[in-house]
C-alpha atoms as a PDB file:
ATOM      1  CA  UNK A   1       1.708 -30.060   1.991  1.00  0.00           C
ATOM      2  CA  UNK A   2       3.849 -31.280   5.049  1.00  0.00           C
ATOM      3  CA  UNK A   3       3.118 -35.110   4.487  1.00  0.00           C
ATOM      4  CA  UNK A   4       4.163 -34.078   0.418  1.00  0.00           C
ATOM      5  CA  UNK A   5       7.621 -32.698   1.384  1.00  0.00           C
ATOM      6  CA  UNK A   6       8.599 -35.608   3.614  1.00  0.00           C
ATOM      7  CA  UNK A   7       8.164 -38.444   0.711  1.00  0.00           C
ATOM      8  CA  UNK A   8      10.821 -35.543  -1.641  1.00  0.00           C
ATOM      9  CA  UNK A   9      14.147 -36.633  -1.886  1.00  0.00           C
ATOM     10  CA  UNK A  10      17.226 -34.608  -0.269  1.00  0.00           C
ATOM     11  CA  UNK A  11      17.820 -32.988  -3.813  1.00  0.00           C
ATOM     12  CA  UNK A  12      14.370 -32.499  -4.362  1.00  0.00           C
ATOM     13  CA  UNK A  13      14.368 -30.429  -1.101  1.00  0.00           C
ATOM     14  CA  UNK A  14      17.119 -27.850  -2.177  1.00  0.00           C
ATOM     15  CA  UNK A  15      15.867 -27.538  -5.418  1.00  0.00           C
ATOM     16  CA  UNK A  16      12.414 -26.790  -3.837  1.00  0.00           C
ATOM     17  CA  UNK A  17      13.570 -24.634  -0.971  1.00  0.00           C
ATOM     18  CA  UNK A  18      12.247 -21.141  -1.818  1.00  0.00           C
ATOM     19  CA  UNK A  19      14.274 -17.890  -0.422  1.00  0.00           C
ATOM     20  CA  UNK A  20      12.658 -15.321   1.830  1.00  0.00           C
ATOM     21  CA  UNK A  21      13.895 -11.755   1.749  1.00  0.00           C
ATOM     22  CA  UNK A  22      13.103  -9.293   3.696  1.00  0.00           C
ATOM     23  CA  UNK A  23      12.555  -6.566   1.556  1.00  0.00           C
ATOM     24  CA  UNK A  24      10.537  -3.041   0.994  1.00  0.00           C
ATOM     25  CA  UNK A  25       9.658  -0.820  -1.700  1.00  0.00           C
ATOM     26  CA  UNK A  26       9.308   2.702  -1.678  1.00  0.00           C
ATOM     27  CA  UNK A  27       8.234   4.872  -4.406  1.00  0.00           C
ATOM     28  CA  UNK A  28      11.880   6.123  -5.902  1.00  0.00           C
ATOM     29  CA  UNK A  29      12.260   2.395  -7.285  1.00  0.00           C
ATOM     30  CA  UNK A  30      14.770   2.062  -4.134  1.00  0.00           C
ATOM     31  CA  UNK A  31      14.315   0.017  -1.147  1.00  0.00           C
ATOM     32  CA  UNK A  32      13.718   1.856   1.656  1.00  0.00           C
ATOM     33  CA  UNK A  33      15.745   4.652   0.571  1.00  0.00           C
ATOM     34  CA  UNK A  34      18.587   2.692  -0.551  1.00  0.00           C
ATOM     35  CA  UNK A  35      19.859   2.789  -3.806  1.00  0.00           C
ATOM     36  CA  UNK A  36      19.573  -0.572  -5.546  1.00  0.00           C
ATOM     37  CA  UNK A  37      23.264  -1.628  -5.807  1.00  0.00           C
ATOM     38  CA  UNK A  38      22.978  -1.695  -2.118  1.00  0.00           C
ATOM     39  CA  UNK A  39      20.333  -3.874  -1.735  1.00  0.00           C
ATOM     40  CA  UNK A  40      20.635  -6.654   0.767  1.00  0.00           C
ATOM     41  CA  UNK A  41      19.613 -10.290   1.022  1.00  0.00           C
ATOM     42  CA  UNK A  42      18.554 -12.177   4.369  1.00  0.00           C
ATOM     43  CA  UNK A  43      17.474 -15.439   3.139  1.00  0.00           C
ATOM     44  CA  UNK A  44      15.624 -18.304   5.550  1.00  0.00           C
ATOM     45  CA  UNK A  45      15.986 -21.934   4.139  1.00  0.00           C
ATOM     46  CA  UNK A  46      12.281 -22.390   4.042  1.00  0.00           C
ATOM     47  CA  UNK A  47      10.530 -25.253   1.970  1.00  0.00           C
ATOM     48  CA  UNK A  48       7.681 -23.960  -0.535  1.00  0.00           C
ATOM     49  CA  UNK A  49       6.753 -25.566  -3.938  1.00  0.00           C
ATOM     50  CA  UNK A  50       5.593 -22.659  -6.628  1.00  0.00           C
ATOM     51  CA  UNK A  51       2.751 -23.619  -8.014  1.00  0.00           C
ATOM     52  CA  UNK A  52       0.916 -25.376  -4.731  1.00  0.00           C
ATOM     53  CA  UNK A  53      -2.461 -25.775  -4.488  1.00  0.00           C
ATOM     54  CA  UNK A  54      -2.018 -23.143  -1.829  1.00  0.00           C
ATOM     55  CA  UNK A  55      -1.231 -20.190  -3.969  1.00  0.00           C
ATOM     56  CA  UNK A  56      -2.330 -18.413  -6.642  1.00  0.00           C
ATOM     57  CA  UNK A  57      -0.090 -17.407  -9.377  1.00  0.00           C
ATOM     58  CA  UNK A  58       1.589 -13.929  -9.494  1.00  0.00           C
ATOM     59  CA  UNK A  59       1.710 -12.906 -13.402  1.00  0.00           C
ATOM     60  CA  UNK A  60       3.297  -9.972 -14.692  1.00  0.00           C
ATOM     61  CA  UNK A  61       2.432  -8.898 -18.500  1.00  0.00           C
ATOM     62  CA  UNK A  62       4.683  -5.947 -20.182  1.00  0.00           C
ATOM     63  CA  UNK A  63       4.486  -4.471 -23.311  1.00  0.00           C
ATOM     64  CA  UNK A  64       7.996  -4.060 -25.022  1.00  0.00           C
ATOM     65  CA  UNK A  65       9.501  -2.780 -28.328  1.00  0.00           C
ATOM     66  CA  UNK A  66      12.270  -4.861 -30.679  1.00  0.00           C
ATOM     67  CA  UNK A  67      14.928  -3.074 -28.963  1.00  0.00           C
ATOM     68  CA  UNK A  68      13.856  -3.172 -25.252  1.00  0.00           C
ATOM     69  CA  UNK A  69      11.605  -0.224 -24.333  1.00  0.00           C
ATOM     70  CA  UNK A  70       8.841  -0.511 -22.073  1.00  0.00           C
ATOM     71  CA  UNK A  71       7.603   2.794 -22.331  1.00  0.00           C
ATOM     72  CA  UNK A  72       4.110   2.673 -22.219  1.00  0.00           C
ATOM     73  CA  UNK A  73       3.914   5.300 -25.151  1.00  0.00           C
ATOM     74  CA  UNK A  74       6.799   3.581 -27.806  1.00  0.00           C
ATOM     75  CA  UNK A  75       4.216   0.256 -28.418  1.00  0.00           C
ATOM     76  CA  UNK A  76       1.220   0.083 -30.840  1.00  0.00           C
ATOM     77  CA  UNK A  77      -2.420   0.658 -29.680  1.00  0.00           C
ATOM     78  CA  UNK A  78      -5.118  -1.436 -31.794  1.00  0.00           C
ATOM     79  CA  UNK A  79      -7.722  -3.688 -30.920  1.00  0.00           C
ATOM     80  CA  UNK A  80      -5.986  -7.243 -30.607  1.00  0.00           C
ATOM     81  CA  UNK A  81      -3.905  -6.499 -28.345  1.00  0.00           C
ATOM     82  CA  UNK A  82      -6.600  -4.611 -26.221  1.00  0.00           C
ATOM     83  CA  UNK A  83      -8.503  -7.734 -26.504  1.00  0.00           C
ATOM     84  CA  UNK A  84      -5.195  -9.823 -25.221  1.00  0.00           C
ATOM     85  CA  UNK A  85      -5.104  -7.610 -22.139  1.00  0.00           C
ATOM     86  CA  UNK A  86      -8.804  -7.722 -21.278  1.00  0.00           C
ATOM     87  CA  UNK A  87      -8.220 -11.997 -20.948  1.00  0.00           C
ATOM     88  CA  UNK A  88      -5.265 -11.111 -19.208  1.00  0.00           C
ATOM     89  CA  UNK A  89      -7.136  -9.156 -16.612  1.00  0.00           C
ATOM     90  CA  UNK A  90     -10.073 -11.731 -16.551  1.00  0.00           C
ATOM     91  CA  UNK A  91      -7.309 -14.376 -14.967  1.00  0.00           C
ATOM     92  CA  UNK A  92      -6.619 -12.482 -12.015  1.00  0.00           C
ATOM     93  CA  UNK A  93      -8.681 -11.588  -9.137  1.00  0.00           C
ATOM     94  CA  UNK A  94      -6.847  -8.589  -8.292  1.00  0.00           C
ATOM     95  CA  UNK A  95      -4.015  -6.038  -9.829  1.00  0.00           C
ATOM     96  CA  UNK A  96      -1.115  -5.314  -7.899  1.00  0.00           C
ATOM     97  CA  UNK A  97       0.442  -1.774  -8.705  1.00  0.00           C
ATOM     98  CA  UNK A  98       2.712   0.914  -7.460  1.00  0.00           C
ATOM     99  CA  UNK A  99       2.136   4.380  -7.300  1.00  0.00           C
ATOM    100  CA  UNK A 100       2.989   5.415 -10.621  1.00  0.00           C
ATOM    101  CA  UNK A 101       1.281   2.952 -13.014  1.00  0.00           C
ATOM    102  CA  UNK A 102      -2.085   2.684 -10.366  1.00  0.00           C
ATOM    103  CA  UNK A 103      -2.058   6.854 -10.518  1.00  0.00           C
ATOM    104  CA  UNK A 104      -1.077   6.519 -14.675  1.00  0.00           C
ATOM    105  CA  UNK A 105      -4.097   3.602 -15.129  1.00  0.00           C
ATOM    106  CA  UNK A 106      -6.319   5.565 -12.961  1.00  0.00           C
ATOM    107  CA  UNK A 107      -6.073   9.043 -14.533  1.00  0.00           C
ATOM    108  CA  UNK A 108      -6.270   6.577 -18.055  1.00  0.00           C
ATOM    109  CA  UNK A 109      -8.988   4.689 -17.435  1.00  0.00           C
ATOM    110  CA  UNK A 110     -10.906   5.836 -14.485  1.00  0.00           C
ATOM    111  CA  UNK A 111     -14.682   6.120 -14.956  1.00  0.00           C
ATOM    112  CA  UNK A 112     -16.395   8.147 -16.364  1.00  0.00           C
ATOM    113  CA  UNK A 113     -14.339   8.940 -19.139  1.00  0.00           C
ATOM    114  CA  UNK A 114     -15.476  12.493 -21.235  1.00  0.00           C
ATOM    115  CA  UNK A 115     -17.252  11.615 -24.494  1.00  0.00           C
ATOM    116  CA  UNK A 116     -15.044  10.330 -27.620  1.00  0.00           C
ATOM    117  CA  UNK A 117     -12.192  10.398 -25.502  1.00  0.00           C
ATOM    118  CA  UNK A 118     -11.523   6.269 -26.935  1.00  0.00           C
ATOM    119  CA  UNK A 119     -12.669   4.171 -29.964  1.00  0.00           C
ATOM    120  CA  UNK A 120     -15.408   2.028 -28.704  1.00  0.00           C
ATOM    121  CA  UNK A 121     -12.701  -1.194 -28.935  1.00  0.00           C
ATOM    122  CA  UNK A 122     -11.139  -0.015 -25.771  1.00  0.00           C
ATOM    123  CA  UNK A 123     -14.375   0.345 -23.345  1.00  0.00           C
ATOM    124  CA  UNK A 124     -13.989  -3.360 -22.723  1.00  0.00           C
ATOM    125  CA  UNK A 125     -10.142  -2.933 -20.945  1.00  0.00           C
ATOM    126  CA  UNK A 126     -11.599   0.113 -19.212  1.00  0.00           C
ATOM    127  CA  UNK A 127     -14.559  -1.797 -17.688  1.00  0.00           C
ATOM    128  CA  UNK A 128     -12.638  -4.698 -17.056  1.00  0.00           C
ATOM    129  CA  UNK A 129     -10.151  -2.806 -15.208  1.00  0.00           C
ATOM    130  CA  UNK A 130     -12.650  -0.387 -13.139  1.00  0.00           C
ATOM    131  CA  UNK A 131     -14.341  -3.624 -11.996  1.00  0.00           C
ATOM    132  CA  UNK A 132     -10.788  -5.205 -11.211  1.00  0.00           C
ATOM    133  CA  UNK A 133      -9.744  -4.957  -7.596  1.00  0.00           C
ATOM    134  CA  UNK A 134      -6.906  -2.906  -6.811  1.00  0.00           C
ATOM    135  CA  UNK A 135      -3.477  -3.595  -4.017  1.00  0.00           C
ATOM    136  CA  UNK A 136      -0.994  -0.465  -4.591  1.00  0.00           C
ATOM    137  CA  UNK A 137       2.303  -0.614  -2.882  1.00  0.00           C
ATOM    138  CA  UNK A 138       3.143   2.457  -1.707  1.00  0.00           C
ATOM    139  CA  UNK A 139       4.795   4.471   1.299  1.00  0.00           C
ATOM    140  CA  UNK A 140       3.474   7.692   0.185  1.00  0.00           C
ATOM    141  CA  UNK A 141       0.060   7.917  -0.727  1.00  0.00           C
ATOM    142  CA  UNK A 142      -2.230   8.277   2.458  1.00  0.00           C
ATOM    143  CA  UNK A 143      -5.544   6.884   0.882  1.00  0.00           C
ATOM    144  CA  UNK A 144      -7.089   5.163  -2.991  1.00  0.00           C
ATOM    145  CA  UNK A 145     -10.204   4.938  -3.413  1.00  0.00           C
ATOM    146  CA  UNK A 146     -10.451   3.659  -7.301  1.00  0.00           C
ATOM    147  CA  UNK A 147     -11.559   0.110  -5.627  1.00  0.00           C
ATOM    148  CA  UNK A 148      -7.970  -0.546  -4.286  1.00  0.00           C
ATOM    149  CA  UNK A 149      -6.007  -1.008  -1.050  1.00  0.00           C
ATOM    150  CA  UNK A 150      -3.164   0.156   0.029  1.00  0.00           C
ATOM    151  CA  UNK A 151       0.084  -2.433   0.693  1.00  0.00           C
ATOM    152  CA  UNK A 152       2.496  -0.848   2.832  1.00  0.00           C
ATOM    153  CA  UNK A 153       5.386  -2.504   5.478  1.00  0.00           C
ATOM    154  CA  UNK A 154       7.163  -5.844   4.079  1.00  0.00           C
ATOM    155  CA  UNK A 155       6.844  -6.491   0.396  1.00  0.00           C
ATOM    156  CA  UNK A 156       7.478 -10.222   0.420  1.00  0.00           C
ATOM    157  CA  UNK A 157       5.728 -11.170   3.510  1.00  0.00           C
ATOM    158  CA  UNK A 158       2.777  -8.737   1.951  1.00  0.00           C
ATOM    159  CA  UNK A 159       2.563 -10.039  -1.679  1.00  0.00           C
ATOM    160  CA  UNK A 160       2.981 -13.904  -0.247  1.00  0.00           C
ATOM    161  CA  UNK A 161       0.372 -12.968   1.836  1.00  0.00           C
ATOM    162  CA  UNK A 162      -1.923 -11.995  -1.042  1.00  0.00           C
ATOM    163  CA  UNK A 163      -1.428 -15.514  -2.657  1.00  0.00           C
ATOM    164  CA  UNK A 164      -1.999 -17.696  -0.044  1.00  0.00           C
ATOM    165  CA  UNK A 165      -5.304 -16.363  -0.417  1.00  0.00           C
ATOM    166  CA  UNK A 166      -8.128 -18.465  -2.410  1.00  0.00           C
ATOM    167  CA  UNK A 167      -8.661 -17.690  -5.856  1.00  0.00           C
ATOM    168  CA  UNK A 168      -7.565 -17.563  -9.938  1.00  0.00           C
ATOM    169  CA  UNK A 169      -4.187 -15.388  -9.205  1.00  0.00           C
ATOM    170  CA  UNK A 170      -2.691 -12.040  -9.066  1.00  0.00           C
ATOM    171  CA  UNK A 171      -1.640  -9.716 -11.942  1.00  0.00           C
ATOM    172  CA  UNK A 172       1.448  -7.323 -11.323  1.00  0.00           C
ATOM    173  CA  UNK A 173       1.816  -4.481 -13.815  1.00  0.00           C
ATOM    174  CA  UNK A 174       4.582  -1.901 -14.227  1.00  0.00           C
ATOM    175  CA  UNK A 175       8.244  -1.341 -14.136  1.00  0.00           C
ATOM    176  CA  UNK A 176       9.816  -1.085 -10.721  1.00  0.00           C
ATOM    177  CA  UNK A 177       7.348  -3.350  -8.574  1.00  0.00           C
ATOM    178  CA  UNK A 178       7.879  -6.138 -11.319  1.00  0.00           C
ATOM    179  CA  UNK A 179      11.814  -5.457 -10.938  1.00  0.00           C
ATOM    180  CA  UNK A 180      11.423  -6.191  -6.642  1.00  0.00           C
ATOM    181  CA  UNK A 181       9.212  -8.976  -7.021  1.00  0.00           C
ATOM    182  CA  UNK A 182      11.502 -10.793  -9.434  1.00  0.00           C
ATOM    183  CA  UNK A 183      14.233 -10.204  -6.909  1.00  0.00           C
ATOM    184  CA  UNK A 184      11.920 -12.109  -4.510  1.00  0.00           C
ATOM    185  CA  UNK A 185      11.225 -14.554  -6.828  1.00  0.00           C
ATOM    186  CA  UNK A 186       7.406 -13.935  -6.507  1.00  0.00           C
ATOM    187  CA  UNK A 187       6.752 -13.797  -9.865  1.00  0.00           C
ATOM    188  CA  UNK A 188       5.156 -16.914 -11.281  1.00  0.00           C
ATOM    189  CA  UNK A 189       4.693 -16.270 -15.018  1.00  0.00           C
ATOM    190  CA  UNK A 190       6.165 -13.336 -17.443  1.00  0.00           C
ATOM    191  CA  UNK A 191       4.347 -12.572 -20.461  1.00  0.00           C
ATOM    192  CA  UNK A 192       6.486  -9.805 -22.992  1.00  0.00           C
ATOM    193  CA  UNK A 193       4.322  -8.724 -25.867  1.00  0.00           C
ATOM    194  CA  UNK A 194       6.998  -7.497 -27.859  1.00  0.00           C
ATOM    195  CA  UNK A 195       6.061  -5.013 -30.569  1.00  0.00           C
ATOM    196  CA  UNK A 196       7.935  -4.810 -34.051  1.00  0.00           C
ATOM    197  CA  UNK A 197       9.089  -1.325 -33.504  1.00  0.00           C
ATOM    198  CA  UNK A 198      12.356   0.440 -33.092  1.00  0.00           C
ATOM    199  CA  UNK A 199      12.278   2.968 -30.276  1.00  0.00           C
ATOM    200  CA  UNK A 200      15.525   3.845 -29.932  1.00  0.00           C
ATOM    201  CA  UNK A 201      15.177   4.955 -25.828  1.00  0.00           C
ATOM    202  CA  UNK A 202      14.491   3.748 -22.681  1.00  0.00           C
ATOM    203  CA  UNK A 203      13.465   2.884 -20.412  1.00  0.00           C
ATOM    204  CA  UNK A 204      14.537  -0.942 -20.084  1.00  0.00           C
ATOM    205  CA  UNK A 205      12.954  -3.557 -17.998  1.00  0.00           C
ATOM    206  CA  UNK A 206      14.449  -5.017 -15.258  1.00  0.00           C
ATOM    207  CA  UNK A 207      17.437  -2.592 -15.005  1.00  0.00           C
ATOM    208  CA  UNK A 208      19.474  -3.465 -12.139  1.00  0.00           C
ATOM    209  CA  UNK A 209      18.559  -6.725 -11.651  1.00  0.00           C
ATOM    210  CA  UNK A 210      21.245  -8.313  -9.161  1.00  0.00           C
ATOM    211  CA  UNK A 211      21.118 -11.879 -10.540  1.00  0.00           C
ATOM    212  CA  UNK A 212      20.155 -13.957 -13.397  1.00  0.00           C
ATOM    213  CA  UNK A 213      16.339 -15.156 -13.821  1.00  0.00           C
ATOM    214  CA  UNK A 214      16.278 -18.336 -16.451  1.00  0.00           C
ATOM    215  CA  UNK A 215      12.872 -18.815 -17.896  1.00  0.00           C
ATOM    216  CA  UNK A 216      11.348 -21.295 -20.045  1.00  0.00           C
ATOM    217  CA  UNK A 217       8.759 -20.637 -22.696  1.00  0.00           C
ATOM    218  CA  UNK A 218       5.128 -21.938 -22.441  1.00  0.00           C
ATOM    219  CA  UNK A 219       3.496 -20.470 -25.029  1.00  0.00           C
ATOM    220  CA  UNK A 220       3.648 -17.926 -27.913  1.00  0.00           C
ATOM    221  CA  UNK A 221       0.902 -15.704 -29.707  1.00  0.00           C
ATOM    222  CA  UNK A 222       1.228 -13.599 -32.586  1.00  0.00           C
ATOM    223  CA  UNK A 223      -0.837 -10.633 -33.303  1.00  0.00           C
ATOM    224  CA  UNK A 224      -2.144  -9.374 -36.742  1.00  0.00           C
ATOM    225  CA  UNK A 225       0.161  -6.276 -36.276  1.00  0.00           C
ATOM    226  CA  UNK A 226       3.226  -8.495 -36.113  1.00  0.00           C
ATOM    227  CA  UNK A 227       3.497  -8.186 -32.199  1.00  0.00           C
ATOM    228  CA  UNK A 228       4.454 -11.586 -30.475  1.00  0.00           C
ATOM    229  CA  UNK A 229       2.704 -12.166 -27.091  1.00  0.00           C
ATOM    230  CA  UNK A 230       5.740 -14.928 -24.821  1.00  0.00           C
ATOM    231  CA  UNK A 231       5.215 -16.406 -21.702  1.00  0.00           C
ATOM    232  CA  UNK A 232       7.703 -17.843 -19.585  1.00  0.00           C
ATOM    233  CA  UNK A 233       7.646 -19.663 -16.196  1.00  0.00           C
ATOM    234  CA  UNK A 234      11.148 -19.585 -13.817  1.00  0.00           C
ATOM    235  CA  UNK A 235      12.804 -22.532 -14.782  1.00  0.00           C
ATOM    236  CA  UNK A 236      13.568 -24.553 -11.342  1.00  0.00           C
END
């Protein structure tokens, strides 16, 4: 990795050069109590190429409507897209939530679940995410026990932490989490599975963002329903 960024030319480097921020979450969507406009940067000049060998990918997959809603409750519910999640899930060796979506999945999806309480097309997303090992950012809850582990102190240095570690890669689900990773730049891949429905409310994702994120798009699936499955990479 060293010997690699030696034989990189001078552009190369600044292009390269990945910014640190010191940054934490609480469970409010603010950082550390502070509302977002407030948010501060404290960068470090500190060479790192995304995709090394080093670290496995962070992805983030979000359902959304036509016009913007991420609601969990405004998409469509049938069996393709269930099946699209399951693979999603299979990539990653872990989930990384906060407090809301891991105690909204958990109370969802938790085993066991009461009889005909789901179509039998959904069992596979429920075992796949029982199975699925759990990180859950939060500065509130004392204990989870739903085969997860707490995250607490320094976002960044705890999520880069989590992908230097050996394996496929990480998958981030949820609203606010998603919204202070970006600001990181942590997030390796976006999928939006955009759903052909008007839901005319909130919320929206990645409200409050403090700078532009360009993305290119490397790949696109439709769905029988007429829902389009995107993913970008950050371009750079």
């Amino acid at each position: 990795m060293v010997e690699d960024w030696l034989h990189v030319t001078l552009e190369e480097r600044k292009r390269l050069a990945s910014i640190f921020e010191v940054i934490t979450l609480d469970d409010t969507g603010e950082l550390d109590g502070t509302p977002r406009k407030s948010w501060k940067r404290h960068t470090a000049g500190v060479p790192h190429r995304r995709y090394s060998h080093e670290m496995r990918p962070l992805r983030y997959s979000i359902n959304v409507t036509l016009d913007g809603c991420c609601d969990h409750r405004a998409g469509l519910v049938d069996e393709d897209l269930h099946r699209h999640a399951v693979e999603n899930l299979s990539q990653a060796d872990a989930l990384l939530f906060g407090r809301v979506t891991y105690e909204m999945m958990e109370s969802a999806w938790r085993s066991p679940a009461p009889t005909g309480a789901r179509p039998d097309w959904m069992e596979p997303f429920a075992q796949t995410i029982n199975a699925a090992k759990k990180y859950v950012v939060s500065s509130t809850l004392e204990q989870v026990d739903w085969n997860a582990e707490l995250v607490r102190g320094d976002l960044g240095k705890a999520v880069q932490q989590l992908k230097r570690e050996s394996g496929k890669g990480l998958f981030v689900g949820g609203v606010k989490l998603p919204l202070a990773l970006t600001e990181l730049g942590l997030i390796d891949e976006y999928e939006f599975v955009v759903h052909p429905r008007l839901a005319g409310h909130g919320p929206t994702l990645f409200a409050g963002l403090s700078k532009h994120v360009d993305l290119k798009l490397v790949s696109r699936l439709e769905f029988g329903s007429g829902a389009v499955a995107m993913r970008y990479e950050p371009r750079g």
